[in-house]
C-alpha atoms as a PDB file:
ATOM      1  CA  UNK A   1     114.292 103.633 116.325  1.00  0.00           C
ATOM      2  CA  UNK A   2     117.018 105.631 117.656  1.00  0.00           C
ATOM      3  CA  UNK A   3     117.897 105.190 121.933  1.00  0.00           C
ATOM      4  CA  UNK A   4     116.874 109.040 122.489  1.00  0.00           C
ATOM      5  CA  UNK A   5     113.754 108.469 120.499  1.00  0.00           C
ATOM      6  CA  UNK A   6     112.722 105.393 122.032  1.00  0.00           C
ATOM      7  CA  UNK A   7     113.087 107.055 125.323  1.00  0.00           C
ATOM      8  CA  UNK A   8     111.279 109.851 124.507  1.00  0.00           C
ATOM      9  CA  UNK A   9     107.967 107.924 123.625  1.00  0.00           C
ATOM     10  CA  UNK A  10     108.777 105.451 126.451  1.00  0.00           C
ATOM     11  CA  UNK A  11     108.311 109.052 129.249  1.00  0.00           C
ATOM     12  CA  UNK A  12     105.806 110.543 126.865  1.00  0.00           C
ATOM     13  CA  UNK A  13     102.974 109.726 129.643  1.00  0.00           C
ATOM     14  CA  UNK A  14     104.995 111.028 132.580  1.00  0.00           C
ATOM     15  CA  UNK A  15     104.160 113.593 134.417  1.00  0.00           C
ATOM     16  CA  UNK A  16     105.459 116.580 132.714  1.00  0.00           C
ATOM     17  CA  UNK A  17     107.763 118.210 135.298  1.00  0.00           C
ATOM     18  CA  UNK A  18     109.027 114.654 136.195  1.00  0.00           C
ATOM     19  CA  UNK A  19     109.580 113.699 132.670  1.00  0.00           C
ATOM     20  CA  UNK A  20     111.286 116.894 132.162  1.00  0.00           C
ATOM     21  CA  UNK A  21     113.570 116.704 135.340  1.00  0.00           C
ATOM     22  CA  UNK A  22     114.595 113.373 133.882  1.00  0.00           C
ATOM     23  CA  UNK A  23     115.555 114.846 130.300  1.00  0.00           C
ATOM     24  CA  UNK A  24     118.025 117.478 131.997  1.00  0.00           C
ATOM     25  CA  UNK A  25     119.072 114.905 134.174  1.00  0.00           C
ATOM     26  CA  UNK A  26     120.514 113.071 131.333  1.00  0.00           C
ATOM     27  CA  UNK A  27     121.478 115.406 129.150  1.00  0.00           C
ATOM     28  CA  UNK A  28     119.021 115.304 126.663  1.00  0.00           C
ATOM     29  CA  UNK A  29     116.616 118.555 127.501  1.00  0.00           C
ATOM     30  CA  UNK A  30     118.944 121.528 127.895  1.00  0.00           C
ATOM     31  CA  UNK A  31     117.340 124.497 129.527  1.00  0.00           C
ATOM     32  CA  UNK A  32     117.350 128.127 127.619  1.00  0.00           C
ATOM     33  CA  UNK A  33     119.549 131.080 129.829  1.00  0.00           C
ATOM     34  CA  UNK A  34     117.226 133.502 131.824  1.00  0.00           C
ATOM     35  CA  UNK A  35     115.254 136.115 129.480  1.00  0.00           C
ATOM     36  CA  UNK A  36     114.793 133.456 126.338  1.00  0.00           C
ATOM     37  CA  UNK A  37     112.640 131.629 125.206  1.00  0.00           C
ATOM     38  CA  UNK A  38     111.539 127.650 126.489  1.00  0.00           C
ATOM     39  CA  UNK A  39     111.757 123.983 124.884  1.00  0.00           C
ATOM     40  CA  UNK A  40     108.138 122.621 124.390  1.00  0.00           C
ATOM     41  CA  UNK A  41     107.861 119.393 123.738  1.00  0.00           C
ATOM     42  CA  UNK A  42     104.822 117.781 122.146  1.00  0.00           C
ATOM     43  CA  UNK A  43     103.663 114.021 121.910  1.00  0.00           C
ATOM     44  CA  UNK A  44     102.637 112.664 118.247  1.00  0.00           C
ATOM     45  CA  UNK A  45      99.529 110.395 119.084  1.00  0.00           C
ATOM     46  CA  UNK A  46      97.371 108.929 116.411  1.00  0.00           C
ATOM     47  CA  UNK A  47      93.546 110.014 116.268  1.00  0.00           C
ATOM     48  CA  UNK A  48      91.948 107.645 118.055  1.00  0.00           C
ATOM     49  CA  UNK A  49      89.643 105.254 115.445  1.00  0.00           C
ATOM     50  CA  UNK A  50      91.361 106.220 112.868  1.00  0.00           C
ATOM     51  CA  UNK A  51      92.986 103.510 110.046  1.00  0.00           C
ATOM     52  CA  UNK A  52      95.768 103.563 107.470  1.00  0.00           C
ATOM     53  CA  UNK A  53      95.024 102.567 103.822  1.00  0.00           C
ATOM     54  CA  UNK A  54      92.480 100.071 103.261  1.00  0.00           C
ATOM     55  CA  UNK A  55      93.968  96.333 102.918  1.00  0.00           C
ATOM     56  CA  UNK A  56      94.228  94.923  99.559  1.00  0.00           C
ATOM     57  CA  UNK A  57      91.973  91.902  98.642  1.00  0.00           C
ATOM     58  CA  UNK A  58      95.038  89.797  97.296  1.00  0.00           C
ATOM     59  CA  UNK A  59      97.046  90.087 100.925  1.00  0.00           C
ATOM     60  CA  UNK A  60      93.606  88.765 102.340  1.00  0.00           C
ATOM     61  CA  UNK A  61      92.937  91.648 104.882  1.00  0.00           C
ATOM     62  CA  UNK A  62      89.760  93.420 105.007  1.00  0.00           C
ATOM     63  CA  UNK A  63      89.010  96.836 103.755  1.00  0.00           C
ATOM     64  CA  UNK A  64      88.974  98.779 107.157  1.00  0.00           C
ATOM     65  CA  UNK A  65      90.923  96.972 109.893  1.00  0.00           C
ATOM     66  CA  UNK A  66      89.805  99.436 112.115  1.00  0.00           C
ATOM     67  CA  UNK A  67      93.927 100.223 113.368  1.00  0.00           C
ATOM     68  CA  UNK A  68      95.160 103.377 113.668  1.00  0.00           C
ATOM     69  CA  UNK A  69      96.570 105.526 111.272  1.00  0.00           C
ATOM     70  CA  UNK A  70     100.118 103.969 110.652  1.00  0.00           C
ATOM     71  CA  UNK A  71     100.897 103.383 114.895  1.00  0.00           C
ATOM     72  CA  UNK A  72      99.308 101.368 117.343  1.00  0.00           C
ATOM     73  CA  UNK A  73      97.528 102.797 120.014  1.00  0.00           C
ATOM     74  CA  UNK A  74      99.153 104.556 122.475  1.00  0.00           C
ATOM     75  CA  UNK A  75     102.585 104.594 120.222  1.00  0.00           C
ATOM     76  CA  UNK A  76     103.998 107.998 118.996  1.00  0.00           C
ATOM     77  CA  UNK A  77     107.457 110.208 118.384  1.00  0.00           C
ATOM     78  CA  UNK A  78     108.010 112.991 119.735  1.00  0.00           C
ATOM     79  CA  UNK A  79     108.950 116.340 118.015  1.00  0.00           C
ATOM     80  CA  UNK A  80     110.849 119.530 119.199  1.00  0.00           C
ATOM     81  CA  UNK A  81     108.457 123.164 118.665  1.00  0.00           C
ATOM     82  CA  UNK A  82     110.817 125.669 117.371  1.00  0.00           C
ATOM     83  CA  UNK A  83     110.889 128.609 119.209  1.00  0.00           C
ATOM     84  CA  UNK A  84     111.632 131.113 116.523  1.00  0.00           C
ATOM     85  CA  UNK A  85     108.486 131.731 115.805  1.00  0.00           C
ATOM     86  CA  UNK A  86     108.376 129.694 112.579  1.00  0.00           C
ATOM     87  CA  UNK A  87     105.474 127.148 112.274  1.00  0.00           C
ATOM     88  CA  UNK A  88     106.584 123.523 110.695  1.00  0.00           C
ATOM     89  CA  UNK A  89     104.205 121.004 109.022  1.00  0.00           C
ATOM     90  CA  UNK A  90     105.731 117.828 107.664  1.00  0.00           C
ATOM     91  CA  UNK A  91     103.562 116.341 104.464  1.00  0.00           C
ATOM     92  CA  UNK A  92     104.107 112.746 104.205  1.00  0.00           C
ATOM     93  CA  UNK A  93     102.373 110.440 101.374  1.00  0.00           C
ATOM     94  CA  UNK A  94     102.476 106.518 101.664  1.00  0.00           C
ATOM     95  CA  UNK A  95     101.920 103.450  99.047  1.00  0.00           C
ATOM     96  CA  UNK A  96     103.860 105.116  96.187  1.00  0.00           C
ATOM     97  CA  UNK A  97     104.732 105.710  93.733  1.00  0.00           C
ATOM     98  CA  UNK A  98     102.152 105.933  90.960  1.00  0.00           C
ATOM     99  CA  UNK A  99     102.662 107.022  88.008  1.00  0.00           C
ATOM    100  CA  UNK A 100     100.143 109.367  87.418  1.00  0.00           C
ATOM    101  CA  UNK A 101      99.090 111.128  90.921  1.00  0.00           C
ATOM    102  CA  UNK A 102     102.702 110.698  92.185  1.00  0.00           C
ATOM    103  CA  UNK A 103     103.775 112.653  88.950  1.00  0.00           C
ATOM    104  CA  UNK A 104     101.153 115.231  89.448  1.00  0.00           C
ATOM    105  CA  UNK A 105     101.988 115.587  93.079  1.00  0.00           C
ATOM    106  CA  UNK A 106     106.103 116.073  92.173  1.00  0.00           C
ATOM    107  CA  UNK A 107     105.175 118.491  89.766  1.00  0.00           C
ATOM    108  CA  UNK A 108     102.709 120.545  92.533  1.00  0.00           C
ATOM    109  CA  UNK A 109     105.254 120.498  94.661  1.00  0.00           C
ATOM    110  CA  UNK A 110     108.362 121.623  92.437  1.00  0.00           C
ATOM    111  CA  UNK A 111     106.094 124.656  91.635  1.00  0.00           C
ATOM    112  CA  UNK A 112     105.649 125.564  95.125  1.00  0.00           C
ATOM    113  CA  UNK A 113     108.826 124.844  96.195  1.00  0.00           C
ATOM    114  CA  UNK A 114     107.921 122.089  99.033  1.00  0.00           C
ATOM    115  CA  UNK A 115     109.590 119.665 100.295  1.00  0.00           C
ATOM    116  CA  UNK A 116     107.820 116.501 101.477  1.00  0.00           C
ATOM    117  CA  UNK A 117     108.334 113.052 102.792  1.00  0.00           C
ATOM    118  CA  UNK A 118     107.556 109.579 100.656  1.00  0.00           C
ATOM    119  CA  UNK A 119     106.899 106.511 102.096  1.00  0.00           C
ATOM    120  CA  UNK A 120     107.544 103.848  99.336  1.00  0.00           C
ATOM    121  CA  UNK A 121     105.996 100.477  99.142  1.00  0.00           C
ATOM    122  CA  UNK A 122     108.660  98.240  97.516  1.00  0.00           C
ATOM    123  CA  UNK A 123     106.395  96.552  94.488  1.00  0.00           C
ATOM    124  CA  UNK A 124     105.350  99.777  93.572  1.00  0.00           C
ATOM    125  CA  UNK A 125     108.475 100.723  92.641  1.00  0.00           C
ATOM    126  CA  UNK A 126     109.203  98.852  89.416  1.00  0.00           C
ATOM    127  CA  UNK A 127     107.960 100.604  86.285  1.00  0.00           C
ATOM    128  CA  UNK A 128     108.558 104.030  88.096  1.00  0.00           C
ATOM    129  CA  UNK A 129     111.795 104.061  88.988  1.00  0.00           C
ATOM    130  CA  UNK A 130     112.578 107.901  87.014  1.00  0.00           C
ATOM    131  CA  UNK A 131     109.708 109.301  89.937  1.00  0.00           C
ATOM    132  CA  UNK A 132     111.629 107.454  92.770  1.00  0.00           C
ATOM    133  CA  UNK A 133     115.221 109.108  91.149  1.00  0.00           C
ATOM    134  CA  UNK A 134     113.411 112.562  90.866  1.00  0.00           C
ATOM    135  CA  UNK A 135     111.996 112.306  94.177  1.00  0.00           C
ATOM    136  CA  UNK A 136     115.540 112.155  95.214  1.00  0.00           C
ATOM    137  CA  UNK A 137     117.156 114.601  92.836  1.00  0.00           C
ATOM    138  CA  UNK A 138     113.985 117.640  94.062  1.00  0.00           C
ATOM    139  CA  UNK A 139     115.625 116.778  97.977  1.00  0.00           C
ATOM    140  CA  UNK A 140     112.367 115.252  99.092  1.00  0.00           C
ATOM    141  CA  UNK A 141     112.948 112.210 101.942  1.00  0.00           C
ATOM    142  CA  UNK A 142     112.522 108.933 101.199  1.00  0.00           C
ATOM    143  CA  UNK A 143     111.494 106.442 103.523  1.00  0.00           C
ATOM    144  CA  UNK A 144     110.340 102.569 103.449  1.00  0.00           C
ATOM    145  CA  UNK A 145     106.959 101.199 103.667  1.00  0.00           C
ATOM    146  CA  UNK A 146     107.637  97.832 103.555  1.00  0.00           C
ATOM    147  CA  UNK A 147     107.055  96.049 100.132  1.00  0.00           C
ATOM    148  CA  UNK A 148     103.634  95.120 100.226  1.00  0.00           C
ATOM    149  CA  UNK A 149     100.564  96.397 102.271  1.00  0.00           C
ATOM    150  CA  UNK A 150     100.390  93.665 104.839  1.00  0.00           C
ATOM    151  CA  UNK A 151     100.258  93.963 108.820  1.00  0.00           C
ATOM    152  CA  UNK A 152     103.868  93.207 109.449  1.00  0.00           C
ATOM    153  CA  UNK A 153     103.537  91.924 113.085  1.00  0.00           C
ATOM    154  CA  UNK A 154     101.223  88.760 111.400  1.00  0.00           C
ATOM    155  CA  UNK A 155     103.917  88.524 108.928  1.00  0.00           C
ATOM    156  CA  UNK A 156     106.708  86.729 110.747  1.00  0.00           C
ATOM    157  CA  UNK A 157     109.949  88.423 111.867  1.00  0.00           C
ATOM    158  CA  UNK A 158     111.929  86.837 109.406  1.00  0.00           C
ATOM    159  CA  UNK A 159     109.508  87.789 106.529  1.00  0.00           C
ATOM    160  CA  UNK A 160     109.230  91.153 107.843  1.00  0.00           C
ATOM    161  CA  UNK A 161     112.865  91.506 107.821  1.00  0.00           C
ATOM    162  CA  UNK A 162     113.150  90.199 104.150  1.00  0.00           C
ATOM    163  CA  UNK A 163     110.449  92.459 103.152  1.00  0.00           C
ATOM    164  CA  UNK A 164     111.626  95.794 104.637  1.00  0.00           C
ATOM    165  CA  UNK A 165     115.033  95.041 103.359  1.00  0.00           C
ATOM    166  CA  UNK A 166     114.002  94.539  99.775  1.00  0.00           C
ATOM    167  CA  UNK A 167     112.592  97.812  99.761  1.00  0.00           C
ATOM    168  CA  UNK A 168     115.397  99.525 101.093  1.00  0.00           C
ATOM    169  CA  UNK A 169     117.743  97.949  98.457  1.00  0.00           C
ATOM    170  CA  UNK A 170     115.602  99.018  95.658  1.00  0.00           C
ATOM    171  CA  UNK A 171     115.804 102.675  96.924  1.00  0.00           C
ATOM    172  CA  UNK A 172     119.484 102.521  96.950  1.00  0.00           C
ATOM    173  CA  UNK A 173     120.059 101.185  93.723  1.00  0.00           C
ATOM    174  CA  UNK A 174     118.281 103.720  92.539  1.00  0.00           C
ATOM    175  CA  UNK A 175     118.924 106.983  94.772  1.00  0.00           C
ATOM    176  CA  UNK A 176     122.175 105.342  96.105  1.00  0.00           C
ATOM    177  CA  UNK A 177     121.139 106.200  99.608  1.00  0.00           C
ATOM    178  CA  UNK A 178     119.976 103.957 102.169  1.00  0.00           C
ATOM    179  CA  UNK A 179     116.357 104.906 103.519  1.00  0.00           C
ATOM    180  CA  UNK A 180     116.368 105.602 107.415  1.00  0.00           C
ATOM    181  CA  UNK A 181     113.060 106.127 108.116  1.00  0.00           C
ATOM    182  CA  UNK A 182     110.402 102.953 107.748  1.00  0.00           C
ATOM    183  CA  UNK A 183     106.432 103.427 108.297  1.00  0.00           C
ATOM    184  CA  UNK A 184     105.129 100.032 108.902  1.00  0.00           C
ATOM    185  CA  UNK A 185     101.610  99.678 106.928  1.00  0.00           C
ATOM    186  CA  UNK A 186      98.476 100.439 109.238  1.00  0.00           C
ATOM    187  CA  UNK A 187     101.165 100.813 111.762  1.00  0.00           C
ATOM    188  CA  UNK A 188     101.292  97.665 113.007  1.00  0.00           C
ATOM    189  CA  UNK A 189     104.575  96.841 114.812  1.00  0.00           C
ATOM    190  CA  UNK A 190     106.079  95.938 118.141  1.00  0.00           C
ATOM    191  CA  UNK A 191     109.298  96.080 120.430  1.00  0.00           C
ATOM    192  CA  UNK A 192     110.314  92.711 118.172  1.00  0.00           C
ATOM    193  CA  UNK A 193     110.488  93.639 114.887  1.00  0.00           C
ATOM    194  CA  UNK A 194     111.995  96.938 115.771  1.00  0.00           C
ATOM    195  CA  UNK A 195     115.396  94.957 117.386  1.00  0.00           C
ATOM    196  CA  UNK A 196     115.569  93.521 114.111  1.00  0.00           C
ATOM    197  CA  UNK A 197     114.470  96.127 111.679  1.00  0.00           C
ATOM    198  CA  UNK A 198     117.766  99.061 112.273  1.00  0.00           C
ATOM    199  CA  UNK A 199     115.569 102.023 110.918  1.00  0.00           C
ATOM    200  CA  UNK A 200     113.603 105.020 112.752  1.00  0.00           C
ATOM    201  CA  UNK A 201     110.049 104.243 112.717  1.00  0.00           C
ATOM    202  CA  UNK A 202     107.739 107.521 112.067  1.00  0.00           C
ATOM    203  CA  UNK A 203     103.921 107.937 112.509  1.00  0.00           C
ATOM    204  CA  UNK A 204     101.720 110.684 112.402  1.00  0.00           C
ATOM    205  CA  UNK A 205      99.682 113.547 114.296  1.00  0.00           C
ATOM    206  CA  UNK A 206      97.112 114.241 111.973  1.00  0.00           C
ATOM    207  CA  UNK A 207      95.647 111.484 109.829  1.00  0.00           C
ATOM    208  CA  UNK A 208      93.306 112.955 106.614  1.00  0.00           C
ATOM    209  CA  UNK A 209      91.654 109.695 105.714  1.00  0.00           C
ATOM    210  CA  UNK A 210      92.504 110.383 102.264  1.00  0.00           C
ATOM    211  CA  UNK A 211      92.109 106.636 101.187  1.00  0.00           C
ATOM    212  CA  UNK A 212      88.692 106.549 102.876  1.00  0.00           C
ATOM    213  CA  UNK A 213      87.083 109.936 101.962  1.00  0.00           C
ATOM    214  CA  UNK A 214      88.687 110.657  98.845  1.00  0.00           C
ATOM    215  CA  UNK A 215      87.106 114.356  98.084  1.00  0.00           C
ATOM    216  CA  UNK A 216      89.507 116.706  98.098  1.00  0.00           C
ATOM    217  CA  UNK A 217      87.110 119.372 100.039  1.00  0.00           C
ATOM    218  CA  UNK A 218      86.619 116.818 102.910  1.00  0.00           C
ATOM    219  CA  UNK A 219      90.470 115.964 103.174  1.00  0.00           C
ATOM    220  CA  UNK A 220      91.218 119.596 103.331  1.00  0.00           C
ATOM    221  CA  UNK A 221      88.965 120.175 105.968  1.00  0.00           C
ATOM    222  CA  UNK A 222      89.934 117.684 108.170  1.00  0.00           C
ATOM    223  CA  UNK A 223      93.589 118.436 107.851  1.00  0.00           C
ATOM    224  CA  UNK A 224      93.286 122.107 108.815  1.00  0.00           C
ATOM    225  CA  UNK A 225      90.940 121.491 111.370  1.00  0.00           C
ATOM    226  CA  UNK A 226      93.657 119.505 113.121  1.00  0.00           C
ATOM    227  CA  UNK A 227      96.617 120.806 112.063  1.00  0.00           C
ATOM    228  CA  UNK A 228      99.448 122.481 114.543  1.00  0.00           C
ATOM    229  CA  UNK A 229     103.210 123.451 114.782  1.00  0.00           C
ATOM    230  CA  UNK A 230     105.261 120.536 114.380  1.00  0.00           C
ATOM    231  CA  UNK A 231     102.472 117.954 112.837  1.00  0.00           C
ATOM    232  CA  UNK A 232     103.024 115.261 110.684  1.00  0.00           C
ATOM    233  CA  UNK A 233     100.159 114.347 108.376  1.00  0.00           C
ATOM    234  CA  UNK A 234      99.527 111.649 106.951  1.00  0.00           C
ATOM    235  CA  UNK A 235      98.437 110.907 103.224  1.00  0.00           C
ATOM    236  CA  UNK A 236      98.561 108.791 100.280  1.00  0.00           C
ATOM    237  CA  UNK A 237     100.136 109.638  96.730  1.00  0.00           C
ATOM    238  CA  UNK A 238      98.133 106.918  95.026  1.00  0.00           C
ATOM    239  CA  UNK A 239      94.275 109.390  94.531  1.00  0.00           C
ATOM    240  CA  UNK A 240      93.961 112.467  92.624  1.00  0.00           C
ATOM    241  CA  UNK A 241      91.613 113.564  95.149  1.00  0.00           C
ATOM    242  CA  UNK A 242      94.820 113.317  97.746  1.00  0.00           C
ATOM    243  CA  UNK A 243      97.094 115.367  95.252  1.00  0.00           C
ATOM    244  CA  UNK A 244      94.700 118.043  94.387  1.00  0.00           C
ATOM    245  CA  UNK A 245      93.945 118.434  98.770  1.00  0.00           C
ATOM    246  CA  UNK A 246      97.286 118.109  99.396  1.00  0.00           C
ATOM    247  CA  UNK A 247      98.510 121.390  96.934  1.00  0.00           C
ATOM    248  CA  UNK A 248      95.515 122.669  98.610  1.00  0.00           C
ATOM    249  CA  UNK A 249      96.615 122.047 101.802  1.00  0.00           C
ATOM    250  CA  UNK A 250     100.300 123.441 101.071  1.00  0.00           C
ATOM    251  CA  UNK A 251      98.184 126.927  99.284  1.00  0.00           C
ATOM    252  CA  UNK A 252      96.310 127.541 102.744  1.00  0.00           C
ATOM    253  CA  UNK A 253      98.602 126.525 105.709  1.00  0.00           C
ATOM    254  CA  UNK A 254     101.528 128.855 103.356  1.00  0.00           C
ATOM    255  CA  UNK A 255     100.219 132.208 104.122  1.00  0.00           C
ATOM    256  CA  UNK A 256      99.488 131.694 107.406  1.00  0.00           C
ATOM    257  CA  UNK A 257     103.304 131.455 108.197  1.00  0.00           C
ATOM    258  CA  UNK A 258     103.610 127.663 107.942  1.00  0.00           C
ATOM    259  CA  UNK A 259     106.854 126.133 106.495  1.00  0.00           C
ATOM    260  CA  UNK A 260     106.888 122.552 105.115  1.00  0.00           C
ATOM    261  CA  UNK A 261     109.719 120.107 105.825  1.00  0.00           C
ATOM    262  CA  UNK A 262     110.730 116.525 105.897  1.00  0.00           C
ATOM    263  CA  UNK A 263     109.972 114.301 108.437  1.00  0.00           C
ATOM    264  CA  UNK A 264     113.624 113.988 109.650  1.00  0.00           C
ATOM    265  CA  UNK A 265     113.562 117.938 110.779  1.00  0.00           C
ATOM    266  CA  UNK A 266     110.691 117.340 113.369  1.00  0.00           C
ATOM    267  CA  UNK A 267     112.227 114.269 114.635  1.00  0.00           C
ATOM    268  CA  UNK A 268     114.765 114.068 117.279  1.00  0.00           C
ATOM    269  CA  UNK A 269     117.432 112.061 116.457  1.00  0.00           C
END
């Protein structure tokens, strides 16, 4: 994670005028002129209870580790509200790519003309390689989610590093770019494995359960009861349920003046 960004989620819990006198003070939070409009900025926190994907059986985790979506508790980004009046959601979609949903979901999008953000889990890439080159070639981000669904911090920091790597080199062979972004699976990571692991780490503001509820009415619902400027939500590419809410998702939020982007446009860098 970036030095800004780090110290942004270190102050999150400040008090807000003293955690704002310290941004100016250092350069960071620069004050509109008299007459426009102000910087608000806005702490990503996960829902409180809720959990990433469910483990897989062969990595010898449980189904529901009861961790919060993608961060630990109390972790989080923070994002900058635009104050042009536009509203920004950023779709993101973990454990891909598969070859059918993920498919589906490029093609949803391409029609729509959204951009989204894909977390990619290393040893699902081989086999769909043409889906990780037109995920690129469509200017959708690309980001690393390790290469297999384990909770890194159990996993060693050597192992971790090994694994996160991998991942990343199989996205540049094939996109010939060098993912920046990495969302560690359930979230689980610490102030170690980020000295080690050189990448921005992103979580979430709005979780949909997907995995867990898989019905595209009840995703949809919980998303846009949740959702605000500047979100980031949180999905999986691996259900049709999660493809079909997702379009659904992008069909509501669109004409009530919502723009989607990539994760990398609500982060500060």
């Amino acid at each position: 994670m970036g030095k800004k960004l780090r110290l942004m989620a270190v102050i999150a819990g400040m008090d807000l005028l003293l955690a704002a006198a310290l941004l100016w003070t250092l350069g960071i939070l620069k004050l509109p002129a008299f007459g426009g409009g102000s910087l608000v900025w806005e702490r990503f926190v996960s829902a409180a209870g809720d959990s990433d994907a469910p483990g897989r059986p062969e990595d010898g985790l449980p189904t529901d580790t009861g961790l919060p979506a993608d961060a630990g508790p109390g972790d989080g980004v923070v994002s900058e509200k635009r104050g042009n009046g536009v509203k920004c959601v950023a779709l993101t979609f973990d454990d891909g790519p598969n070859k059918e949903c993920t498919k589906d979901l490029l093609d949803g999008l391409k029609a729509r003309g959204v951009k989204a953000t894909f977390f990619l889990m290393g040893q699902s890439i081989p086999g769909n390689e043409d889906l990780v080159r037109r995920m690129k070639d469509e200017g959708h981000l690309i980001g690393n989610h390790s290469y297999r669904h384990i909770q890194l911090t159990k996993a060693g920091e050597n192992a971790v590093c090994d694994a996160v790597d991998q991942t990343s080199v199989m996205i540049e062979q094939i996109t010939g770019e060098r993912p920046q972004y990495l969302r560690p699976p359930y979230g689980d990571w610490n102030d170690n494995l980020e000295c080690k692991v050189d990448m921005t780490t992103v979580l979430w503001s709005v979780d949909s359960l997907d995995w867990k509820l898989q019905n595209r009415q009840k995703i949809v619902k919980r998303v846009l009861k949740d959702v605000k400027d500047g979100d980031i939500i949180l999905m999986h590419d691996i259900f049709p349920t999660s493809v079909e809410a997702a379009l659904e998702i992008i069909d509501t939020l669109t004409p009530q003046g919502y723009t989607f982007v990539t994760v990398d446009e609500v982060l500060i860098d």
